[in-house]
Protein backbone atom coordinates (compact mmCIF):
# COMPACT_ATOMS: atom_id res chain seq x y z
CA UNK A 1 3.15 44.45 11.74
CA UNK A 2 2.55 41.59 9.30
CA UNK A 3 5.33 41.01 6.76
CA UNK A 4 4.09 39.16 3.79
CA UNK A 5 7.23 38.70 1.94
CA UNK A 6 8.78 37.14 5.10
CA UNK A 7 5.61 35.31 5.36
CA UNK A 8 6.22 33.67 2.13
CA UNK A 9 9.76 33.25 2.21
CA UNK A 10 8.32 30.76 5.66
CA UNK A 11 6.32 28.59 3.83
CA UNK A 12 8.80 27.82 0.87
CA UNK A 13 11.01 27.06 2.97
CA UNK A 14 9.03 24.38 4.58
CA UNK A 15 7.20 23.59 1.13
CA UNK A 16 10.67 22.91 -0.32
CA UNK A 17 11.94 21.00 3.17
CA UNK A 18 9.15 18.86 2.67
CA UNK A 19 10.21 18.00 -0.55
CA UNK A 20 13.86 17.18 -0.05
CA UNK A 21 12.40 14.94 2.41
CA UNK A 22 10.32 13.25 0.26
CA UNK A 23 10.51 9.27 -0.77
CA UNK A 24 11.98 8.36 -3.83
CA UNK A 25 10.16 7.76 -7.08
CA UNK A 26 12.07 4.89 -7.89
CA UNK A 27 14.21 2.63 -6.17
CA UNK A 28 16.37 -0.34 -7.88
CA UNK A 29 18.87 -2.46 -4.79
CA UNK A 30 20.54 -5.05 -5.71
CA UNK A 31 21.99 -8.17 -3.18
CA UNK A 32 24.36 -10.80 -2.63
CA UNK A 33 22.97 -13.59 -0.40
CA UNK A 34 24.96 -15.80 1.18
CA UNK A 35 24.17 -18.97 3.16
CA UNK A 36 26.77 -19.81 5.99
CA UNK A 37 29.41 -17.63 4.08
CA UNK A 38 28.86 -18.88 0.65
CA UNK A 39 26.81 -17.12 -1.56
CA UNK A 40 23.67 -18.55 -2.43
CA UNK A 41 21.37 -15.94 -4.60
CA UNK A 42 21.30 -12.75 -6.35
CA UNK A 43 17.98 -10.61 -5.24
CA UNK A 44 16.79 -7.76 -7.56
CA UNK A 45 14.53 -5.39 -5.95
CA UNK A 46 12.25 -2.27 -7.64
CA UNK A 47 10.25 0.03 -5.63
CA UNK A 48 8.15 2.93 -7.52
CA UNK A 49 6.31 5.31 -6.20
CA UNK A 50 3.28 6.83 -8.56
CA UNK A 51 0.96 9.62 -6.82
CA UNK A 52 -0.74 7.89 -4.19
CA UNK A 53 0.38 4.28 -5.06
CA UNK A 54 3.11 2.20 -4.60
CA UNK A 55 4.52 -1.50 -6.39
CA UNK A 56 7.75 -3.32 -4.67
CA UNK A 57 9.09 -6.49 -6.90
CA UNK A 58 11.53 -8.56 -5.61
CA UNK A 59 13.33 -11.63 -7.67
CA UNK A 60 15.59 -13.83 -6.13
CA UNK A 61 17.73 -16.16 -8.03
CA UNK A 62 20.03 -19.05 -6.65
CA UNK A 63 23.55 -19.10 -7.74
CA UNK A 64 24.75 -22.54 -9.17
CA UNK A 65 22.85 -25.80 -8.21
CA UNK A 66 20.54 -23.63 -5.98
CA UNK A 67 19.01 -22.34 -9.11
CA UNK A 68 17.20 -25.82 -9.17
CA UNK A 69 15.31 -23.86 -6.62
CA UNK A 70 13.66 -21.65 -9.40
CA UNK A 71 12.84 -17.95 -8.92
CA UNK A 72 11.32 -16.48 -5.37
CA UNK A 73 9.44 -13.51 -6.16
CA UNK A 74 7.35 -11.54 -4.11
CA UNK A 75 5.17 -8.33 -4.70
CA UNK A 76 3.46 -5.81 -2.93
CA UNK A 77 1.37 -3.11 -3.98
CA UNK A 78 -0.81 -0.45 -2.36
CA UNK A 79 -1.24 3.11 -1.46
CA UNK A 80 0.73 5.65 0.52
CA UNK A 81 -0.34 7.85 2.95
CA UNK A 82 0.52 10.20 5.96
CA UNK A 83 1.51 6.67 8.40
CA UNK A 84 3.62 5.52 5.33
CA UNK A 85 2.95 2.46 2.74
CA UNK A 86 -0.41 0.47 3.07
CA UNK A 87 -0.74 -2.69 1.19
CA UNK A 88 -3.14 -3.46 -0.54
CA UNK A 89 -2.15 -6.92 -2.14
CA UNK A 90 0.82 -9.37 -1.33
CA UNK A 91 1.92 -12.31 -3.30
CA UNK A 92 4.97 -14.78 -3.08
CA UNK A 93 5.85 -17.19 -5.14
CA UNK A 94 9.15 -19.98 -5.18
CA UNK A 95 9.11 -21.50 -8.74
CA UNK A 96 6.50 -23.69 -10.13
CA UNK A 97 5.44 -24.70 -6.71
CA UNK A 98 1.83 -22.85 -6.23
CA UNK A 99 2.12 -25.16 -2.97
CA UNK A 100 4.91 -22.88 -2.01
CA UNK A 101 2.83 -19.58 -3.01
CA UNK A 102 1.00 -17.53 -0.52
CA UNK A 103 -1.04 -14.42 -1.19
CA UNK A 104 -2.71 -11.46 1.14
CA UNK A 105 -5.23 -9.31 0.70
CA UNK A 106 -5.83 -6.39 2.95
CA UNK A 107 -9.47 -4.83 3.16
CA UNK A 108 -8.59 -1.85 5.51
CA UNK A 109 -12.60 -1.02 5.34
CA UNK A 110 -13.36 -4.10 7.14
CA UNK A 111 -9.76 -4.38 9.16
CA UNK A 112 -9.65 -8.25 7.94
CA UNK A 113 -6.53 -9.92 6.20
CA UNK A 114 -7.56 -12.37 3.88
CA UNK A 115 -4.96 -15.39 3.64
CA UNK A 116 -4.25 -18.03 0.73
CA UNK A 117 -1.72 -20.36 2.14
CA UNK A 118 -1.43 -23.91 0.10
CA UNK A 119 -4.83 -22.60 -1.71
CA UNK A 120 -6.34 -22.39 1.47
CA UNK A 121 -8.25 -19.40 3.00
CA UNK A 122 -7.81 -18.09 6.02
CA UNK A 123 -8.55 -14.68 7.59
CA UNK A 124 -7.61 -12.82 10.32
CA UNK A 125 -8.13 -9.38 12.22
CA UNK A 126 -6.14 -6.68 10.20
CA UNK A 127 -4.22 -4.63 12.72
CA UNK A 128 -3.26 -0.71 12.00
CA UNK A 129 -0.19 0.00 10.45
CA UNK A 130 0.63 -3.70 8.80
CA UNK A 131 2.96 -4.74 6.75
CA UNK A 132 3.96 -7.46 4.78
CA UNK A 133 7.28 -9.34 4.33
CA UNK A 134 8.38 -6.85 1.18
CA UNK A 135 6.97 -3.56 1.94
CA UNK A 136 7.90 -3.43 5.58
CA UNK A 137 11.73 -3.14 5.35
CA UNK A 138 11.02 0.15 3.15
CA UNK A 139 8.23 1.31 5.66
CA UNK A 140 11.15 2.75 7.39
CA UNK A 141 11.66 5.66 4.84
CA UNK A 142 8.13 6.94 5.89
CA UNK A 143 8.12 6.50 9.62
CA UNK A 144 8.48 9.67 11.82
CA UNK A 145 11.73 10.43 13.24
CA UNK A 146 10.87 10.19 16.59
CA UNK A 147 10.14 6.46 15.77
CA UNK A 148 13.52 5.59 14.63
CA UNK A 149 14.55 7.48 17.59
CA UNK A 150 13.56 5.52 20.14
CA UNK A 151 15.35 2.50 21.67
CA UNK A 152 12.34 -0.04 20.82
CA UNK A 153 10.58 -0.08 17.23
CA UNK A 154 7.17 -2.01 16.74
CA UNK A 155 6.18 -3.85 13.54
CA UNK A 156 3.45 -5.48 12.28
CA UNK A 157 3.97 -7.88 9.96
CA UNK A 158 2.36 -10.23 7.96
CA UNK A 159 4.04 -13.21 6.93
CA UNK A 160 1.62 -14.51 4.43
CA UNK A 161 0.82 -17.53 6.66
CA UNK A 162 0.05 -14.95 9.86
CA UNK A 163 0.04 -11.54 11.48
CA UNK A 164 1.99 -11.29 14.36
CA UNK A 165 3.77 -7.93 16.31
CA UNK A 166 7.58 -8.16 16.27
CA UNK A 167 10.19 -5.71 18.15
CA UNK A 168 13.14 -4.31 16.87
CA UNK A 169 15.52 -3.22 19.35
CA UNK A 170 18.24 0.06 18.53
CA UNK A 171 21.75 -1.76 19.14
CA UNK A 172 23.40 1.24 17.08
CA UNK A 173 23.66 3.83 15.40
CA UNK A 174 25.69 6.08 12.97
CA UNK A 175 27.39 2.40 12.60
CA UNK A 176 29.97 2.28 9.17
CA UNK A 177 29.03 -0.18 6.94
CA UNK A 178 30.72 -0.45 3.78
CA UNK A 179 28.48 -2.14 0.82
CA UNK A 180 28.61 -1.13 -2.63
CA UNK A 181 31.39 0.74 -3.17
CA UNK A 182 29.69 3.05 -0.89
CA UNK A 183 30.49 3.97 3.09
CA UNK A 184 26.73 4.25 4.58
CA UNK A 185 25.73 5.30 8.07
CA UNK A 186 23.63 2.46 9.36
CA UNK A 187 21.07 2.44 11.87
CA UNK A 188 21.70 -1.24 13.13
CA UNK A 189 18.82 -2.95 14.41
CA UNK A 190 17.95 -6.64 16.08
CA UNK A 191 14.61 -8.73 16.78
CA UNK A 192 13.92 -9.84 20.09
CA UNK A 193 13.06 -13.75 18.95
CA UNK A 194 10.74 -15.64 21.41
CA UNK A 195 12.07 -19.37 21.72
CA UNK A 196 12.04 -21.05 18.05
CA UNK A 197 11.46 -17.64 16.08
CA UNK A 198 14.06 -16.53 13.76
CA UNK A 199 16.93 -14.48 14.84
CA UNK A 200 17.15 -11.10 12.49
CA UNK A 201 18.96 -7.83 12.18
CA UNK A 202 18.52 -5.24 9.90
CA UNK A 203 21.32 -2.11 8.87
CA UNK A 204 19.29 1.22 7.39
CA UNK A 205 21.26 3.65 5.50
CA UNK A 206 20.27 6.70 7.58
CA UNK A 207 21.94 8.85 5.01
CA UNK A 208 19.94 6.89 2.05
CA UNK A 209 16.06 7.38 3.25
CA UNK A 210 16.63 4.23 5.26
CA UNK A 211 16.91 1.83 2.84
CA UNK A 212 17.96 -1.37 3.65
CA UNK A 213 21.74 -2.17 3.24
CA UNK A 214 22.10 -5.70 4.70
CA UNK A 215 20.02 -8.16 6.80
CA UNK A 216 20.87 -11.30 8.86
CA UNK A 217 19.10 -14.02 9.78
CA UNK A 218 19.50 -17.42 11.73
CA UNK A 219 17.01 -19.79 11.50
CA UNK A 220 15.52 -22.17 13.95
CA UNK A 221 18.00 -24.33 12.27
CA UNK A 222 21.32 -23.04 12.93
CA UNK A 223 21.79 -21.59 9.36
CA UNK A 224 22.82 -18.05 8.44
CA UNK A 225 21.78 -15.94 5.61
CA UNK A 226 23.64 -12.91 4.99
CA UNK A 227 22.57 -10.52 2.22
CA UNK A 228 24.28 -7.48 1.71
CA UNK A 229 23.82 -4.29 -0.85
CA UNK A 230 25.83 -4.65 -4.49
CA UNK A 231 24.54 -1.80 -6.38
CA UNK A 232 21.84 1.08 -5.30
CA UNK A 233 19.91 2.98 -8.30
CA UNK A 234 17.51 5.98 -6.25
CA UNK A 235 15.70 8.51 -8.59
């Protein structure tokens, strides 16, 4: 026999799982970056979530004479949807420099990425699922579980200068990882560089929607940025 109330009790329990599940409205992380084990910048970053659309900001400002460097900021802004964040429009700039600045638009009706890099044009297939170098690292709060569940996680990125598919190998998980004044459970995670690519690894707060507490990189170059979470605001 059918039992409405029970019924009903179901589908508020879902409605309200759904919801405790949900992205945050607004997210303010702040960074310490540090270049070969001295620190080199302060990054601000603000994510907000309105409705459908989304707007990630991030400033990053050097620390003593690297402040000659002026301001990088980058920006991306688009919509959300069931696969996650979908940008719409990408822009970085270091500075003064407009040589420096590099800008994407995505036209998902046409699947074409249109490029300004040095104030020149340049286009290129636009490939499901991209993302660009801001909103990707917060893609991860949207993906499925069974995604960050496997042992091999596909993105694809745009750089500003190119689209490209990277792979993220799982090298662990449930890892400690203390970072302001907080103990988070990381999901640690490593590229698999081709010869002359950069060398990255991510941590993910699995118990913070995945945000990003730290990343690594080494450059072609030898050098070795470390930037790690100072403060977390999540509303």
């Amino acid at each position: 026999m059918f039992n409405l109330n029970l019924c009903i009790i179901f589908f508020c329990l879902i409605f309200f799982g759904l919801i405790a599940q949900a992205a945050p409205q607004k997210i303010q992380l702040e960074y310490e970056l540090k270049r070969d084990g001295k620190l080199f910048a302060n990054v601000v970053e603000n994510f907000s979530q309105d409705g459908r659309q989304y707007k990630i900001e991030s400033v990053t400002k050097g620390v003593g004479v690297y402040a000659l460097l002026g301001q990088r900021k980058l920006s991306s802004s688009g919509s959300v949807n069931k696969q996650g964040l979908e940008p719409k429009h990408f822009e970085l700039h270091q500075g003064d420099n407009r040589r420096k600045s590099l800008i994407s638009d995505f036209d998902w009706a046409n699947n074409t990425l249109n490029m300004q890099v040095k104030g020149e044009a340049r286009t290129q297939a636009l490939e499901k699922g991209t993302q660009d170098l801001l909103s990707y690292a917060y893609q991860f709060m949207f993906m499925p579980e069974k995604v960050r569940a496997a042992q091999k996680i596909n993105v694809t990125l745009t750089t500003g200068k190119k689209l490209d598919q990277y792979q993220y190998k799982v090298v662990a998980r449930d890892l400690k990882l203390n970072a302001a004044n907080t103990q988070f459970k990381t999901l640690h995670i490593a590229n698999e560089p081709a010869v002359g690519e950069d060398n990255k690894q991510l941590w993910l707060a699995q118990d913070q929607y995945y945000l990003p507490v730290q990343y690594r990189l080494t450059d072609e170059d030898g050098a070795n940025f470390e930037q790690t979470l100072t403060k977390i605001h999540v509303e």
